[in-house]
C-alpha atoms as a PDB file:
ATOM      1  CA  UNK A   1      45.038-121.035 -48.601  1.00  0.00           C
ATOM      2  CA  UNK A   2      43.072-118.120 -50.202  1.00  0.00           C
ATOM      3  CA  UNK A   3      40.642-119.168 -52.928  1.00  0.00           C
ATOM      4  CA  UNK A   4      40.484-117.283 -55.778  1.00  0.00           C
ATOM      5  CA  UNK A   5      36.984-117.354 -57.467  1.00  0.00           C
ATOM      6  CA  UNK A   6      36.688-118.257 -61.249  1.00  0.00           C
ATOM      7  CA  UNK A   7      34.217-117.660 -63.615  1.00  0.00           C
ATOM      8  CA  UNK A   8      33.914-121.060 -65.817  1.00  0.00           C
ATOM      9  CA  UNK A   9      35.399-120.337 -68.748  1.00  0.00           C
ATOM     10  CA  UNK A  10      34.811-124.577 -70.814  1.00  0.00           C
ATOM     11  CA  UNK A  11      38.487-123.691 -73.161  1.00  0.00           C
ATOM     12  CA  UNK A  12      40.590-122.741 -70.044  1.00  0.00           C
ATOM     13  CA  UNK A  13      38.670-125.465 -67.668  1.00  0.00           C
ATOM     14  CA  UNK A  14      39.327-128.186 -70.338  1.00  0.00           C
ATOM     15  CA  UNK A  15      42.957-127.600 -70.639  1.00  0.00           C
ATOM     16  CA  UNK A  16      43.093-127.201 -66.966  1.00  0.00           C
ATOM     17  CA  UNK A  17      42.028-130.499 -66.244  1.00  0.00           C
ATOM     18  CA  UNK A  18      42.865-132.331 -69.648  1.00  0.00           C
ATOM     19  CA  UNK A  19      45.693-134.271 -67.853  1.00  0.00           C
ATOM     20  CA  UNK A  20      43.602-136.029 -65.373  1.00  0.00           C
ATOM     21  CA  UNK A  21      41.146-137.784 -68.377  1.00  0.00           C
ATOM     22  CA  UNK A  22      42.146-140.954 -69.738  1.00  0.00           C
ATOM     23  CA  UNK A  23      40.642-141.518 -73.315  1.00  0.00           C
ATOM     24  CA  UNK A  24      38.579-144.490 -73.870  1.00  0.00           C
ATOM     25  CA  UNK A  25      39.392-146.167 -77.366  1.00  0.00           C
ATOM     26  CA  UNK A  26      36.270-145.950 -79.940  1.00  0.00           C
ATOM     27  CA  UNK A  27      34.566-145.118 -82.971  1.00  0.00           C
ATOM     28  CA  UNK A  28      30.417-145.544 -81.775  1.00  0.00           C
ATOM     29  CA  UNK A  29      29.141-142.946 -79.209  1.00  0.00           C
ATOM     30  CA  UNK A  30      29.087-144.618 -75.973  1.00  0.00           C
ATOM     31  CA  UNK A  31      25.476-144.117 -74.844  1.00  0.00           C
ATOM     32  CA  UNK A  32      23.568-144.414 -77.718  1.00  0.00           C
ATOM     33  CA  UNK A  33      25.801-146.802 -80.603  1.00  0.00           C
ATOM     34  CA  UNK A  34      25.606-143.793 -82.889  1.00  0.00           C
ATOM     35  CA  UNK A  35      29.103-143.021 -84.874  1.00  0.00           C
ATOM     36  CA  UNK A  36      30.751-140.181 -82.321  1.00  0.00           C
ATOM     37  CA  UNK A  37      32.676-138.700 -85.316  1.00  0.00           C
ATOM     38  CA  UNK A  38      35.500-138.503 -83.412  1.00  0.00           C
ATOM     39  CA  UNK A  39      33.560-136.235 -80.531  1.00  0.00           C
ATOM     40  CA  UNK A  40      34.424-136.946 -76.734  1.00  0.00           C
ATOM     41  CA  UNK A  41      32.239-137.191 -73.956  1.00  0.00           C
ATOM     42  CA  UNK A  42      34.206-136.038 -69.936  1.00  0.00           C
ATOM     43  CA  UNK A  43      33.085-138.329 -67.540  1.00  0.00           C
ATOM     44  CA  UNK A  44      32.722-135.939 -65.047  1.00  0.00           C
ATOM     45  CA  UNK A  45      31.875-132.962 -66.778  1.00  0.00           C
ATOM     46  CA  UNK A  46      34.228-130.129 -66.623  1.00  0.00           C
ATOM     47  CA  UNK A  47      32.253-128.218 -65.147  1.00  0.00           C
ATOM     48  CA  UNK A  48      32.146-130.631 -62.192  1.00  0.00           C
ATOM     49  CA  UNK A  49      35.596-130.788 -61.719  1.00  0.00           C
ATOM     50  CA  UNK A  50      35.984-126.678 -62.157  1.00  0.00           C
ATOM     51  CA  UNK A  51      33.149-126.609 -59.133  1.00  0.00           C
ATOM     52  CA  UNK A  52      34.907-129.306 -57.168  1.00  0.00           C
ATOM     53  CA  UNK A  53      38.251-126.988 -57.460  1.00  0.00           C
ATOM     54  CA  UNK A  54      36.071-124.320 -56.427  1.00  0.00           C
ATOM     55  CA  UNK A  55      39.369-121.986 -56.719  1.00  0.00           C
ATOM     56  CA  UNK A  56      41.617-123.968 -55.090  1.00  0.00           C
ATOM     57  CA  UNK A  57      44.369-126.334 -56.228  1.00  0.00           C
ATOM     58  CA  UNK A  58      43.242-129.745 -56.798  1.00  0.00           C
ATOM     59  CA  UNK A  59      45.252-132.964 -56.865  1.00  0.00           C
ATOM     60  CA  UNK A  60      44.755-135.744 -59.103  1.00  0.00           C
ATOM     61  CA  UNK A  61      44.095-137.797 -55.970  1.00  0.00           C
ATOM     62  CA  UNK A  62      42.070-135.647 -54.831  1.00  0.00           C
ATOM     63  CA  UNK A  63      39.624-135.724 -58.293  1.00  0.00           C
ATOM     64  CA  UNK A  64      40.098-139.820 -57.935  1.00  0.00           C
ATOM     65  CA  UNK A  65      38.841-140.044 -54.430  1.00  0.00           C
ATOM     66  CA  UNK A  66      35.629-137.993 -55.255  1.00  0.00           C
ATOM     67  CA  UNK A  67      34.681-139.142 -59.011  1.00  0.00           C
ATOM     68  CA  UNK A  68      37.025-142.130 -59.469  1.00  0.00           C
ATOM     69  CA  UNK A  69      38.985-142.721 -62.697  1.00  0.00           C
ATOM     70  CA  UNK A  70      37.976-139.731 -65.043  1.00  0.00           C
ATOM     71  CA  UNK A  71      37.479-140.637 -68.395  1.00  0.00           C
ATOM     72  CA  UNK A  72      36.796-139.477 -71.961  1.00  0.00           C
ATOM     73  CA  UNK A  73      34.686-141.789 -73.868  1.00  0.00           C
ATOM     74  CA  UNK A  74      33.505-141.076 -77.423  1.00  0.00           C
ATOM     75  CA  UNK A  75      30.123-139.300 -77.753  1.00  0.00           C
ATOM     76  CA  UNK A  76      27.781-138.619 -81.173  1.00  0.00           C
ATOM     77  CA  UNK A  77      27.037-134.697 -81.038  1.00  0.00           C
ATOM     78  CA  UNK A  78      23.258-135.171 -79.772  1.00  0.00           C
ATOM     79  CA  UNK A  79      24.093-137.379 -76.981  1.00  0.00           C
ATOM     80  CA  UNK A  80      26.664-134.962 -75.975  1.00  0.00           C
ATOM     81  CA  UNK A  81      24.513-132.035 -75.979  1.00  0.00           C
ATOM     82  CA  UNK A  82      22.044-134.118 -74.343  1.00  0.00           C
ATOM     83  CA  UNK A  83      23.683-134.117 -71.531  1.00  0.00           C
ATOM     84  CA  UNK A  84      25.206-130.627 -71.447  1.00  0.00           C
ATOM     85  CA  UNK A  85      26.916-130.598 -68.083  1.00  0.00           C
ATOM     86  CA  UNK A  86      24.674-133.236 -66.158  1.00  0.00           C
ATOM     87  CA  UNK A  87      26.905-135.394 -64.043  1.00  0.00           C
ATOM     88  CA  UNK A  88      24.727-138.749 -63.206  1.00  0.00           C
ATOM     89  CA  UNK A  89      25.403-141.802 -60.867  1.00  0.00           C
ATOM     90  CA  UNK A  90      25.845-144.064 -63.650  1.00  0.00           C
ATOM     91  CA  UNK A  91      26.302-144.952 -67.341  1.00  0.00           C
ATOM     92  CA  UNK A  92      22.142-145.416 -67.577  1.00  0.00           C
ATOM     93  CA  UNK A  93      21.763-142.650 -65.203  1.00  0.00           C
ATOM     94  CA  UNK A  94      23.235-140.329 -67.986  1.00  0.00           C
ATOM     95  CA  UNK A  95      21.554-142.156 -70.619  1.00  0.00           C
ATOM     96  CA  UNK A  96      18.200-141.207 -69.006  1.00  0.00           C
ATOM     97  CA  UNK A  97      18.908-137.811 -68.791  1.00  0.00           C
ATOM     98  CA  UNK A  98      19.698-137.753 -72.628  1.00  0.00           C
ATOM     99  CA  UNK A  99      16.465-139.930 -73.720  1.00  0.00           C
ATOM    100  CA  UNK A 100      14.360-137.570 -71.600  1.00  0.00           C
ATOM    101  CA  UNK A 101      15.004-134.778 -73.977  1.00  0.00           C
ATOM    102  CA  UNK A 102      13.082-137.497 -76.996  1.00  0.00           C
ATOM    103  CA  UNK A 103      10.349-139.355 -74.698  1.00  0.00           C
ATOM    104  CA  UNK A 104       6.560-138.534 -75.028  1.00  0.00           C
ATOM    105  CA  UNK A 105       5.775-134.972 -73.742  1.00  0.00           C
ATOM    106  CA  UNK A 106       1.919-135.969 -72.332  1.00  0.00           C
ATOM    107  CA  UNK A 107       1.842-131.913 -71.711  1.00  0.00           C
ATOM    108  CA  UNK A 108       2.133-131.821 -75.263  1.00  0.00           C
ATOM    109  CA  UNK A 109      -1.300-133.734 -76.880  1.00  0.00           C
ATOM    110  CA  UNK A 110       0.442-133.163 -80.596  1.00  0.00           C
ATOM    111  CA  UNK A 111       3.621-134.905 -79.507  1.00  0.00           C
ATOM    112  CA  UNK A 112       2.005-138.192 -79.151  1.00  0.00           C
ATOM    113  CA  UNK A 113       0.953-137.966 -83.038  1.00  0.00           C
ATOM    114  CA  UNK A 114       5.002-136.812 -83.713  1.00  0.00           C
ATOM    115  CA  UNK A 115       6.291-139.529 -81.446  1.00  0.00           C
ATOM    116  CA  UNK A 116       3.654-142.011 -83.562  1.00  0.00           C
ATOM    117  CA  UNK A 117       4.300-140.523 -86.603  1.00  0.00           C
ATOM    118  CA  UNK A 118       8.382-140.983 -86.354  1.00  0.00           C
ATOM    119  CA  UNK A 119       8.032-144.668 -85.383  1.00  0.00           C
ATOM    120  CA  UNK A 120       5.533-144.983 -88.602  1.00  0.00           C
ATOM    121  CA  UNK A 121       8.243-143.393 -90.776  1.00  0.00           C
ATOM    122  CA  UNK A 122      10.962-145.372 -89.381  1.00  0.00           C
ATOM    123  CA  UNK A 123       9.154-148.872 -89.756  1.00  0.00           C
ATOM    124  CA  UNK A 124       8.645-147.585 -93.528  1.00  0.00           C
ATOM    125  CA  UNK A 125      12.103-147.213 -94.504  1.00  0.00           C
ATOM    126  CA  UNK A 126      12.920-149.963 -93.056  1.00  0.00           C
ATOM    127  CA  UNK A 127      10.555-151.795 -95.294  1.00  0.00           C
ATOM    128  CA  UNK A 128      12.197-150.215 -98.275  1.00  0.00           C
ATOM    129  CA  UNK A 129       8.637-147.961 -99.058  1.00  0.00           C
ATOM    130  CA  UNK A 130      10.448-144.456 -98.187  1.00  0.00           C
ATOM    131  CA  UNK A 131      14.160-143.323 -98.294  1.00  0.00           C
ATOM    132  CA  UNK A 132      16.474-141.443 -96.361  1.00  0.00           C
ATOM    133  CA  UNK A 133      13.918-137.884 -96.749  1.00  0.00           C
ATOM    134  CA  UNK A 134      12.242-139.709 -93.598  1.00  0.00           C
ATOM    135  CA  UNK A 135      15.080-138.391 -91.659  1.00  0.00           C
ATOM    136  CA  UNK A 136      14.592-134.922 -92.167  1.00  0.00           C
ATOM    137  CA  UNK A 137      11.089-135.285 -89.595  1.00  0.00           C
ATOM    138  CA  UNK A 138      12.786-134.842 -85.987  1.00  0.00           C
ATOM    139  CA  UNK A 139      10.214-137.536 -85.379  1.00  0.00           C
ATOM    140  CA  UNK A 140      12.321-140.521 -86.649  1.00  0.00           C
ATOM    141  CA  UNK A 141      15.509-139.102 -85.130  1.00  0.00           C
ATOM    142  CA  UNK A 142      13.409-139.472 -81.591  1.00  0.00           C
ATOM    143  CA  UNK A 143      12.581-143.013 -82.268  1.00  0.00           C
ATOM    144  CA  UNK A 144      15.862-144.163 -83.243  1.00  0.00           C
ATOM    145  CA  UNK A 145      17.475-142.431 -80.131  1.00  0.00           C
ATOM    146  CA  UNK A 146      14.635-143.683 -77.759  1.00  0.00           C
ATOM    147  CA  UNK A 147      15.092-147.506 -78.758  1.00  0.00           C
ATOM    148  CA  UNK A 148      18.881-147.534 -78.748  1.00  0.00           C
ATOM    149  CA  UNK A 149      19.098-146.066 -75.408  1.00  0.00           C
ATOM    150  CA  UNK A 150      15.857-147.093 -73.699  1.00  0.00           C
ATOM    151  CA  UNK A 151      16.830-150.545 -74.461  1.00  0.00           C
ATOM    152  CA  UNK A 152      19.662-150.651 -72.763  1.00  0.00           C
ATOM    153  CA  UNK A 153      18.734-148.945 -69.397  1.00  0.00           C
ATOM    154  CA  UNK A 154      15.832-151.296 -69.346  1.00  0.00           C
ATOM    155  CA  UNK A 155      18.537-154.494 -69.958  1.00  0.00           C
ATOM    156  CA  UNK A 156      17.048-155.393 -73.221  1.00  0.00           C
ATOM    157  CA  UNK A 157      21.100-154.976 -74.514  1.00  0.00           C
ATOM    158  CA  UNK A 158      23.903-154.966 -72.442  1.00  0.00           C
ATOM    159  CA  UNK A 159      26.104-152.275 -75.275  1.00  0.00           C
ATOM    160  CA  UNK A 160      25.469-150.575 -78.463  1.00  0.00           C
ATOM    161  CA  UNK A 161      27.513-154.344 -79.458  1.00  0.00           C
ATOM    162  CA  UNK A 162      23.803-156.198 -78.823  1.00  0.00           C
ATOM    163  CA  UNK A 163      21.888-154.404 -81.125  1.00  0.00           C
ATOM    164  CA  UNK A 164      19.885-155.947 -83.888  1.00  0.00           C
ATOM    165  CA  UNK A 165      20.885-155.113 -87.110  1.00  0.00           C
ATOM    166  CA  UNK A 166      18.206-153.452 -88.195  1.00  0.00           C
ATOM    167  CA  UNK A 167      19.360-150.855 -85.300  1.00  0.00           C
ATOM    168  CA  UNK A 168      22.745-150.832 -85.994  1.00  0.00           C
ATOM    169  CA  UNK A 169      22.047-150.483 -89.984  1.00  0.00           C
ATOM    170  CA  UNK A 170      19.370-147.702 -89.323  1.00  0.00           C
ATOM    171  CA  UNK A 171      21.935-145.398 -87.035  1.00  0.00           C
ATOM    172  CA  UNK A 172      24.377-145.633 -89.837  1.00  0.00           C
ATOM    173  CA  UNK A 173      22.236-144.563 -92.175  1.00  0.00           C
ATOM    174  CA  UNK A 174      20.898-142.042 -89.455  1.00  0.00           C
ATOM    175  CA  UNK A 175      24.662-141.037 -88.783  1.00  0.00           C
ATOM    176  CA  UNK A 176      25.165-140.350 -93.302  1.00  0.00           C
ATOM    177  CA  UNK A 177      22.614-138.148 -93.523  1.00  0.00           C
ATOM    178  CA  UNK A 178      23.493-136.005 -90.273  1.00  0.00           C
ATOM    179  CA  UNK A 179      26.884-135.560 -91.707  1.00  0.00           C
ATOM    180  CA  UNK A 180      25.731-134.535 -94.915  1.00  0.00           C
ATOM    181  CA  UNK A 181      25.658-131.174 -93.692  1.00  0.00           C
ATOM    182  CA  UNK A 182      27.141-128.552 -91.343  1.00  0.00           C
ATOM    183  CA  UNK A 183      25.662-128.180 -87.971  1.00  0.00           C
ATOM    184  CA  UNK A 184      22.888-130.440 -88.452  1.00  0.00           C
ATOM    185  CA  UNK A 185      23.433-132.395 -85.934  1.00  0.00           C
ATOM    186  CA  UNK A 186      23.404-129.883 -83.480  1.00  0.00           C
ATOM    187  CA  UNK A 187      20.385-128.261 -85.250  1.00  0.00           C
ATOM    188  CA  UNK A 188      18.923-132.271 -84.998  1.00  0.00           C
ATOM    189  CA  UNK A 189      18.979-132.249 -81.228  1.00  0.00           C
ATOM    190  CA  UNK A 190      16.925-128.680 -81.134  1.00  0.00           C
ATOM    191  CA  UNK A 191      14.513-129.817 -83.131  1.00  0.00           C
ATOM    192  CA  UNK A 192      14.024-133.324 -81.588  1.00  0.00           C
ATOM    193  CA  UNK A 193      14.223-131.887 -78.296  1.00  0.00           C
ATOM    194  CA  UNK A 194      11.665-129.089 -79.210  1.00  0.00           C
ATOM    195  CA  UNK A 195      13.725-126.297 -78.161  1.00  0.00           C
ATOM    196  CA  UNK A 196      14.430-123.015 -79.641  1.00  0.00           C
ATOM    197  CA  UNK A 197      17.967-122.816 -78.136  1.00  0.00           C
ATOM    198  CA  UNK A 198      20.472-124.543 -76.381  1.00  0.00           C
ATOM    199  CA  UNK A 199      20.985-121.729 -74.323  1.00  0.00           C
ATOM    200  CA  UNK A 200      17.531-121.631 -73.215  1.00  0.00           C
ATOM    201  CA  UNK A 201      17.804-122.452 -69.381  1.00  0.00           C
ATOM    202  CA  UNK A 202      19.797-119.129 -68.302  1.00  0.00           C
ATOM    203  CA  UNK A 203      20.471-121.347 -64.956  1.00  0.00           C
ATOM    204  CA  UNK A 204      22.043-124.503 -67.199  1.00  0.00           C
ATOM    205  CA  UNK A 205      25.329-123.408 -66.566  1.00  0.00           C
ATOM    206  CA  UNK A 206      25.565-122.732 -62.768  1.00  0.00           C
ATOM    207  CA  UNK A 207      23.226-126.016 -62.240  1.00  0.00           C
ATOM    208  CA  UNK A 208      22.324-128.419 -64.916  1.00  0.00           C
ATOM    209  CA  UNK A 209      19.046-129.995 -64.794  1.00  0.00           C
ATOM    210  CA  UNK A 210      19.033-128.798 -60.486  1.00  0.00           C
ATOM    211  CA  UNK A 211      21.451-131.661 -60.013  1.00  0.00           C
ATOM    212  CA  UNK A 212      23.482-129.705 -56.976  1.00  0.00           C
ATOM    213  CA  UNK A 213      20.050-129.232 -55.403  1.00  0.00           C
ATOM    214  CA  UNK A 214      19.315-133.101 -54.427  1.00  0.00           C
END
């Protein structure tokens, strides 16, 4: 069979492959706890499946015997973009790969004081002494995201469900204020991330994060 190559276009790939996704019922993002806002989250990627296909024609057993059931589970906005097209071994696989983007930089001396500062902030609104403005300093945003998902892929919670309420009760109010206007939350992940575009890798589309190199 000749194989016609494809540039990856995500519209045409998505509604290529939409039929072999099977949607995963939920309102919290699946990684992290945070509201998804009805956003999605393909487990593979897309992208995967459009290399997989690699021109050809591609059976639905085919996709199953490689990846296993495909799925789409619901996904907050920064989680998603988080991990772009980054395939991962596992559920805590992925979740590292998003949490990398928020950890301690030690190339960075300053970041320690933003990374200290956030968790400062966040432990003062939780005490009632500041309000909601303390989201607005990426700083916060990093220390929510970093105990929700750090805690699980060290075991500290099996799900998003084991939280402690102060968690839960922060991400909600976490979740208000990012809907409060358009595009922040994409603009949230930039700035927590530190980057000046989410285009910035020029290679990020051919080979997320050198994941086809391993």
């Amino acid at each position: 069979m000749v194989r016609v190559k494809q540039n990856y276009n995500r519209r045409q790939a998505e509604k290529r492959f939409a039929h072999v996704y099977v949607p995963v019922e939920g309102k919290n993002c699946y990684y992290c706890g945070m509201a998804s806002d009805g956003k999605v989250d393909h487990q593979p990627p897309v992208y995967i499946l459009h290399r997989f296909a690699n021109g050809r024609l591609v059976t639905k057993k085919a996709i199953r015997e490689k990846f296993g059931q495909c799925k789409l589970v619901p996904c907050c906005t920064i989680c998603n973009m988080g991990l772009g097209a980054y395939y991962g071994k596992d559920d805590n696989d992925r979740r590292r790969e998003i949490v990398n983007w928020f950890l301690l930089d030690e190339r960075y001396p300053e970041d320690k004081l933003i990374v200290e500062a956030g968790y400062k902030l966040l432990n003062e609104r939780l005490e009632g002494k500041r309000g909601n403005e303390v989201f607005g300093f990426p700083g916060v945003g990093r220390a929510i995201y970093i105990e929700a998902l750090v805690g699980q892929i060290d075991g500290e919670f099996s799900s998003p469900d084991g939280f402690p309420d102060w968690l839960k009760h922060i991400q909600q109010e976490l979740a208000e204020w990012l809907r409060a206007e358009p595009r922040r939350k994409a603009q949230y992940f930039l700035d927590m991330a530190n980057l000046a575009s989410y285009d910035l890798l020029p290679h990020a589309r051919d080979d997320p994060r050198g994941q086809f190199k391993r």
